[in-house]
N, C-alpha and C. Protein backbone atom coordinates (compact mmCIF):
# COMPACT_ATOMS: atom_id res chain seq x y z
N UNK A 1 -12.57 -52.56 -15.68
CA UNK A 1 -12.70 -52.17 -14.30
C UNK A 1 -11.33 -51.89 -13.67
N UNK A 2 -10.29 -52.30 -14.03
CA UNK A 2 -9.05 -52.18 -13.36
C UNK A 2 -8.45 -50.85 -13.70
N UNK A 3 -8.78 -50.96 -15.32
CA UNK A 3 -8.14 -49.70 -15.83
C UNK A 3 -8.58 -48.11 -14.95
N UNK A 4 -9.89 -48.21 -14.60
CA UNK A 4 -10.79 -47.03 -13.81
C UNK A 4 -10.48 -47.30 -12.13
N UNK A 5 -9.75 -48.71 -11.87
CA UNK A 5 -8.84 -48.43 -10.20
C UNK A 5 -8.07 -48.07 -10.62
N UNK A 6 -6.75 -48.11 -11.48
CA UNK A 6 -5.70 -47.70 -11.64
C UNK A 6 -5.81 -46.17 -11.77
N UNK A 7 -6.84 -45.75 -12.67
CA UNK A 7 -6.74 -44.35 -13.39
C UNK A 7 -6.64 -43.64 -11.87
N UNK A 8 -8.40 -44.21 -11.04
CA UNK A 8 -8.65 -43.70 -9.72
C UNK A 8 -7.37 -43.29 -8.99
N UNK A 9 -6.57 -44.46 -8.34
CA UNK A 9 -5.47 -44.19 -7.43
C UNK A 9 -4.33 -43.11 -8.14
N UNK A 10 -4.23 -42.96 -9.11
CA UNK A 10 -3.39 -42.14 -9.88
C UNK A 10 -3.70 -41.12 -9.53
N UNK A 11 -4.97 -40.09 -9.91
CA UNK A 11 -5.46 -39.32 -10.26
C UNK A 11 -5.72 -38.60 -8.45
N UNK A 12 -5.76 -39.86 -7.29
CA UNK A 12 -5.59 -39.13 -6.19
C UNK A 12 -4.20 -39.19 -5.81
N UNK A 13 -3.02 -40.33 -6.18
CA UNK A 13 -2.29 -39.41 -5.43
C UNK A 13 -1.78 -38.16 -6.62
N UNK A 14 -1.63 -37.84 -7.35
CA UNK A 14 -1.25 -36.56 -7.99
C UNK A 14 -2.25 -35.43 -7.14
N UNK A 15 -3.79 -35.53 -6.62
CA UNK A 15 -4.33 -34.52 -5.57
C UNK A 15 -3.74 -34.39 -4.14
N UNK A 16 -2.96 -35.36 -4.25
CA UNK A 16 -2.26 -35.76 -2.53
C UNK A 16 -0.82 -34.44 -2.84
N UNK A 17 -0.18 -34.97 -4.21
CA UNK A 17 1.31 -34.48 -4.32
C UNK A 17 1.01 -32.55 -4.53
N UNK A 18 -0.38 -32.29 -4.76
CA UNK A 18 -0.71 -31.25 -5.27
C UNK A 18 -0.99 -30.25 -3.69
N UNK A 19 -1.77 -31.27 -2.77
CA UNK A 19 -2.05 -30.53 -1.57
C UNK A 19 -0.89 -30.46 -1.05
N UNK A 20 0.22 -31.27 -1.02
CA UNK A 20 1.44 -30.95 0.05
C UNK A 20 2.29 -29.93 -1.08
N UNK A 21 1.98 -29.58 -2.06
CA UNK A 21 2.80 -28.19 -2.45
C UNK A 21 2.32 -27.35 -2.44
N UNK A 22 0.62 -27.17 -2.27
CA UNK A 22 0.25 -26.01 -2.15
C UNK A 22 0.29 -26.05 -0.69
N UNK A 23 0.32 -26.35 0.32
CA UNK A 23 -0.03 -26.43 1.79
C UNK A 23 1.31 -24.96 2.32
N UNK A 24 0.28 -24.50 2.50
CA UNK A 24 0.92 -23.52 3.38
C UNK A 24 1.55 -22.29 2.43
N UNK A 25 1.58 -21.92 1.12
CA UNK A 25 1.88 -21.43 0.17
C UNK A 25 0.33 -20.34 -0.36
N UNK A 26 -0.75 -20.84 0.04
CA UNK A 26 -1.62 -20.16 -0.35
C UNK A 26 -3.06 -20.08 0.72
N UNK A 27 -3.19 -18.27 1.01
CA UNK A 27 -3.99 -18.14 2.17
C UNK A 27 -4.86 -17.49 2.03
N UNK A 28 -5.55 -17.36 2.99
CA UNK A 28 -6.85 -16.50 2.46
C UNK A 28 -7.09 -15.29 3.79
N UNK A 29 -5.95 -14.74 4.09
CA UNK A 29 -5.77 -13.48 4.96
C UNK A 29 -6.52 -12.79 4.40
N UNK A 30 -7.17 -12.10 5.21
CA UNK A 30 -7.88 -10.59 4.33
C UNK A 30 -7.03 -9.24 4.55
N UNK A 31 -7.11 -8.77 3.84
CA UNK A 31 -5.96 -7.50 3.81
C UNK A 31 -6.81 -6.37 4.16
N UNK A 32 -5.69 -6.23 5.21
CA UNK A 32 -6.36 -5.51 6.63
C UNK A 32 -4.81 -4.19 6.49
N UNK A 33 -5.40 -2.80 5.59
CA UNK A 33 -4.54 -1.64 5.76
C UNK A 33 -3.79 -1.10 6.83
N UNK A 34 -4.51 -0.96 7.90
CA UNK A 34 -3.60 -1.06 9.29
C UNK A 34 -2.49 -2.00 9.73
N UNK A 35 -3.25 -3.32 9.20
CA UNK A 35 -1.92 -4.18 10.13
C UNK A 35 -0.62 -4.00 8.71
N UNK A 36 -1.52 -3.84 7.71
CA UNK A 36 -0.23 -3.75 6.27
C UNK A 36 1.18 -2.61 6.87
N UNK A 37 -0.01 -0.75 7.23
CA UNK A 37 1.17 -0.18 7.37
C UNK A 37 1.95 -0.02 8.78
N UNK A 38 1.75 -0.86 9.51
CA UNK A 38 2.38 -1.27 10.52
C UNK A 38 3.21 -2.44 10.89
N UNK A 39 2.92 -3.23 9.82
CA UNK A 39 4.15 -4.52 9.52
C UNK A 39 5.71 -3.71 9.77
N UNK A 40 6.30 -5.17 10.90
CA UNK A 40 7.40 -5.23 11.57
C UNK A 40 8.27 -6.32 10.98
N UNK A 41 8.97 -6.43 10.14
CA UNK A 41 9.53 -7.65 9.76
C UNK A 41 10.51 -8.75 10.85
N UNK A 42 9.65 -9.87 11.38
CA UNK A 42 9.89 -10.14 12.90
C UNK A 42 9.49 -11.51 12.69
N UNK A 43 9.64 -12.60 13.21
CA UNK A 43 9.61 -14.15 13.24
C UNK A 43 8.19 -14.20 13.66
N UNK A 44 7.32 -13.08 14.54
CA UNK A 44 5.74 -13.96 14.41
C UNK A 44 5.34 -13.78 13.14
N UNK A 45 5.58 -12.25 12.63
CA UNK A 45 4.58 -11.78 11.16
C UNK A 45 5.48 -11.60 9.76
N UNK A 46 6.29 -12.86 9.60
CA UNK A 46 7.03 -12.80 8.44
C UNK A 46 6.64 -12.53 7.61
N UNK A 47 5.55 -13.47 7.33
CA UNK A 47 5.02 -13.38 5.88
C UNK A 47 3.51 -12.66 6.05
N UNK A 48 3.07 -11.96 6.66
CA UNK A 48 2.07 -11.63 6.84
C UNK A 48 1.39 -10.79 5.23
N UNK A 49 2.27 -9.89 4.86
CA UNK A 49 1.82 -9.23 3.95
C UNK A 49 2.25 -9.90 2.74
N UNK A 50 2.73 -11.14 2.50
CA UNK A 50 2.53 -11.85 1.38
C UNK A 50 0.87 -12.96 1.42
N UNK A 51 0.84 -12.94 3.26
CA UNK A 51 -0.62 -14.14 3.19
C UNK A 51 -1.98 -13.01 2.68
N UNK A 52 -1.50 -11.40 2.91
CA UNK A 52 -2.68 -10.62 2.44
C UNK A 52 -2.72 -10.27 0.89
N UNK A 53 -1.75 -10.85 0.04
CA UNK A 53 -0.87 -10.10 -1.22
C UNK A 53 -2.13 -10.68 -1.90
N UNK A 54 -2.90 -12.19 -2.48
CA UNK A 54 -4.35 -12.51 -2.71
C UNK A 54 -5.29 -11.59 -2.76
N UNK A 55 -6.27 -11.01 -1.18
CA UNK A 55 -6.97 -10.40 -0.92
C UNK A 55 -6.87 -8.23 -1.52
N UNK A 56 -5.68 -8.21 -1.64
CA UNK A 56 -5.21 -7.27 -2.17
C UNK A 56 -5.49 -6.48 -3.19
N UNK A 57 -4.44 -8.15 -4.16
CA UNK A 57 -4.83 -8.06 -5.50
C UNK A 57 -6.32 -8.02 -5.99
N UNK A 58 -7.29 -8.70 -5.04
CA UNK A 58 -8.41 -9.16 -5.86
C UNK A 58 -9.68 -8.81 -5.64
N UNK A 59 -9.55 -7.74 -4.25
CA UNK A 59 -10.19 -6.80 -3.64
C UNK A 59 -10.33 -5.32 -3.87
N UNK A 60 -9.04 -5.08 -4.45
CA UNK A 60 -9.31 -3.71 -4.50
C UNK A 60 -8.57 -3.46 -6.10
N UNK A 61 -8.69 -2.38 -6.60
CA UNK A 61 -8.45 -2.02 -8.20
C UNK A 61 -7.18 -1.09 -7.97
N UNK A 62 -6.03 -1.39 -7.94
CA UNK A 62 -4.91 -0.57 -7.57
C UNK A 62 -4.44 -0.03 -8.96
N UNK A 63 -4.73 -0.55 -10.62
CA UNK A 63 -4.70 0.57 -11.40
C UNK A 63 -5.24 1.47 -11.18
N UNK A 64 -5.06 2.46 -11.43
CA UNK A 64 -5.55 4.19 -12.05
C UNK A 64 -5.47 4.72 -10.62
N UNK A 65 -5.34 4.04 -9.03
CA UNK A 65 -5.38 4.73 -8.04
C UNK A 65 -4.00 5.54 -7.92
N UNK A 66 -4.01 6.93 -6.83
CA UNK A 66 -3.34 7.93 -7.39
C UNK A 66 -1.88 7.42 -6.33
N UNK A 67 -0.80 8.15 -6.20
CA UNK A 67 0.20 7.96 -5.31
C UNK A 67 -0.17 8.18 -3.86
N UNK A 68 -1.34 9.41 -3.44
CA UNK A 68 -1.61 9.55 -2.92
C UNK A 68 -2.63 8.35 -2.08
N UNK A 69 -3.01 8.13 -2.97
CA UNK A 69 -3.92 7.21 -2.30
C UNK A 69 -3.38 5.75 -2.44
N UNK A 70 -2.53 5.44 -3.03
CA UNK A 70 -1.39 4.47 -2.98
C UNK A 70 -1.09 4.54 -1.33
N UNK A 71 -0.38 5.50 -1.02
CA UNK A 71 -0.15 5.38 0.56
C UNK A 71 -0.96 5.32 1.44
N UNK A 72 -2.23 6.45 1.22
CA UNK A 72 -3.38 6.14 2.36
C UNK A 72 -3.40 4.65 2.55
N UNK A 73 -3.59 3.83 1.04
CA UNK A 73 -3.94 2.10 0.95
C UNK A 73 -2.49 1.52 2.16
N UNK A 74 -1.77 1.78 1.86
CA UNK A 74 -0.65 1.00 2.09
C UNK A 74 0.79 1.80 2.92
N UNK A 75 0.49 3.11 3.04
CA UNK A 75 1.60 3.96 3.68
C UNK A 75 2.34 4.26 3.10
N UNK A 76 3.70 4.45 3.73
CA UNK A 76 4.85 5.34 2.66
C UNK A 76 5.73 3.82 1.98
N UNK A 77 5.96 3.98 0.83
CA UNK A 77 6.89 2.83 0.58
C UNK A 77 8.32 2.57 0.88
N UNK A 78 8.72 1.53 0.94
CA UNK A 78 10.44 1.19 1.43
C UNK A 78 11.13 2.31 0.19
N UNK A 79 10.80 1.93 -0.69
CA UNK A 79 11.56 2.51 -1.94
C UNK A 79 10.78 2.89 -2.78
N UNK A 80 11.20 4.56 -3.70
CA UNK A 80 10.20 5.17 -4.48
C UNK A 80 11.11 6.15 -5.26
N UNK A 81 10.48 6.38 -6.47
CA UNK A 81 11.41 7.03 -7.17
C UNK A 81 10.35 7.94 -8.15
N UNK A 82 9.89 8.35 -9.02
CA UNK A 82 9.00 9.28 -9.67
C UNK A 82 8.16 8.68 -10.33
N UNK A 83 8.90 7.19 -10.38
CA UNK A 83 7.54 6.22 -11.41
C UNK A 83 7.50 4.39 -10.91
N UNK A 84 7.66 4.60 -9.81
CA UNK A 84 7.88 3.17 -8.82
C UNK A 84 7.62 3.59 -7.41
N UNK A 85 7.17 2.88 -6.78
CA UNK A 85 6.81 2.35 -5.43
C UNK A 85 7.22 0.89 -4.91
N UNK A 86 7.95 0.79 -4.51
CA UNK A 86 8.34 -0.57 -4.11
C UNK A 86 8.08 -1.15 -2.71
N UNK A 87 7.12 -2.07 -2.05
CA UNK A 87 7.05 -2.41 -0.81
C UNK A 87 7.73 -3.74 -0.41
N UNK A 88 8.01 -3.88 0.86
CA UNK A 88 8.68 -5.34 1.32
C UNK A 88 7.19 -5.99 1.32
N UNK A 89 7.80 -7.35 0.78
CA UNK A 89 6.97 -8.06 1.11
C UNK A 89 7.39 -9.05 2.78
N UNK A 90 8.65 -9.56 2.62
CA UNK A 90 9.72 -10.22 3.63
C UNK A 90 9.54 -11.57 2.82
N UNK A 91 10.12 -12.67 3.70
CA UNK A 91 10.47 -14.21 2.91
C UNK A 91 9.37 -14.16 2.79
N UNK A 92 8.94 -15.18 1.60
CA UNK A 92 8.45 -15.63 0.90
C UNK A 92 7.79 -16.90 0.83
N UNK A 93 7.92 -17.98 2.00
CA UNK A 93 7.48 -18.96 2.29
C UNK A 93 8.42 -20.27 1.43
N UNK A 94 9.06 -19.63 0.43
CA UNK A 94 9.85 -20.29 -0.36
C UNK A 94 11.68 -20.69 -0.15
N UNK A 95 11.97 -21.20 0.49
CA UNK A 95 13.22 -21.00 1.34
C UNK A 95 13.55 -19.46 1.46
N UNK A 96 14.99 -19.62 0.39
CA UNK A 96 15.56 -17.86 0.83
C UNK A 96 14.85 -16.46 0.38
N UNK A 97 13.85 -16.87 -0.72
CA UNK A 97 13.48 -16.19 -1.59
C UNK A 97 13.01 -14.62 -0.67
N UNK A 98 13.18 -13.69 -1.08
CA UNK A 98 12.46 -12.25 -0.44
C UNK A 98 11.56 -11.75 -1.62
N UNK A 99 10.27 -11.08 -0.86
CA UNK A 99 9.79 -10.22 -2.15
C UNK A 99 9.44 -9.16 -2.10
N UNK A 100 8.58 -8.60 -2.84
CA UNK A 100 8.46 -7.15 -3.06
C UNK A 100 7.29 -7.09 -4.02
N UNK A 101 6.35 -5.92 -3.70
CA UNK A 101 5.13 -5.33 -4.31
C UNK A 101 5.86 -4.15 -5.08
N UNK A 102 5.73 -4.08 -6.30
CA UNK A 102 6.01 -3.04 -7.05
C UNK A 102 5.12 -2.04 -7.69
N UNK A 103 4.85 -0.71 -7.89
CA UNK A 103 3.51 -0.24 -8.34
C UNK A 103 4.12 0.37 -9.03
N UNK A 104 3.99 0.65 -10.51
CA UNK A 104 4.13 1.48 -11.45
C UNK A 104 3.71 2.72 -11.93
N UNK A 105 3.68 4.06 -11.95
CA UNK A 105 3.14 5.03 -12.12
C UNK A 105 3.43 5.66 -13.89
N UNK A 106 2.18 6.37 -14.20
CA UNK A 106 2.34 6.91 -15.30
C UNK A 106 3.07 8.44 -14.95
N UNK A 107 3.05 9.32 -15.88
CA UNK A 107 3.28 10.67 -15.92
C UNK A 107 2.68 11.48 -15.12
N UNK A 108 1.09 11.11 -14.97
CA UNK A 108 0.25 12.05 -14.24
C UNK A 108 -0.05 11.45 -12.86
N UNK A 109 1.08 10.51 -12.49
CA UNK A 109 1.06 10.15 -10.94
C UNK A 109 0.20 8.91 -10.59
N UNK A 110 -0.50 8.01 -11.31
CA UNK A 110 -1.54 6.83 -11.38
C UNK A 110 -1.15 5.66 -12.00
N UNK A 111 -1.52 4.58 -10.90
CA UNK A 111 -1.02 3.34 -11.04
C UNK A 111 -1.40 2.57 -12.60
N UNK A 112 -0.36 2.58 -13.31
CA UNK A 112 -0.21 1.76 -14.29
C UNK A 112 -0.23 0.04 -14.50
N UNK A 113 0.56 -0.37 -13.78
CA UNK A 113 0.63 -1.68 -13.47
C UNK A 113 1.62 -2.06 -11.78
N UNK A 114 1.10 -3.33 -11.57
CA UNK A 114 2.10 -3.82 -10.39
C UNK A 114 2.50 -5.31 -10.53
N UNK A 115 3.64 -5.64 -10.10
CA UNK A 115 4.27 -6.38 -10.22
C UNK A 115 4.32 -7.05 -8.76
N UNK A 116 4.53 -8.49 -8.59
CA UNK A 116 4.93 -9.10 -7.24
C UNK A 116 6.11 -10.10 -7.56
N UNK A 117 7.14 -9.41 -6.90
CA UNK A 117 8.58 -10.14 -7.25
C UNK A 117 9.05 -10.82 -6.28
N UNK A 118 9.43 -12.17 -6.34
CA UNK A 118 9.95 -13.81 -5.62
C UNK A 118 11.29 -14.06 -6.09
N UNK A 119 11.78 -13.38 -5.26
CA UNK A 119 13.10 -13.86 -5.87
C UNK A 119 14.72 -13.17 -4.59
């Protein structure tokens, strides 16, 4: 019986040490295209488009979509080059850290892969 209090109290605080690192690190914004291409990087909506970066990813199928419609989704990007799209994300919730949405394009202009960079 002791061994199953001991295990018990263990086993919650490691759920205790688990909620205060996820707390505030993971949201459930819905990603809302308007407020995306109108993000102001500004002390109310810092992280706004990292709390929608979730709903994003897991909502919509951003392989094979075209450049074109890359922007309709999301507007013109900070930075772009013939086979990259790069968006601000702003801090990161993680002290200094900044990030960035990266979209990869093939030859014929369609999202290959994307990347979300913390750093």
């Amino acid at each position: 019986m002791k061994k199953i209090y001991k295990y018990g109290i263990l086993i919650f605080g490691v759920l205790i040490l688990i909620g205060f690192a996820l707390r505030g690190n993971i949201t459930h914004e819905k990603f809302d295209s308007e407020k995306w291409k109108k993000w102001k990087e500004s002390e109310t909506e810092w992280t706004m488009r990292w709390d929608m970066m979730n709903s994003l990813r897991n909502n919509y199928e951003l392989k094979g979509m075209t450049k074109a419609e890359i922007i309709e989704l999301l507007g013109k990007p900070a930075r772009e080059n013939n086979s990259v799209f790069s968006y601000s994300l702003g801090p990161s919730k993680r002290g200094i850290n900044y990030g960035y949405l990266e979209l990869l394009f093939d030859e014929m202009g369609k999202v290959i892969n994307f990347k979300v960079w913390d750093g």
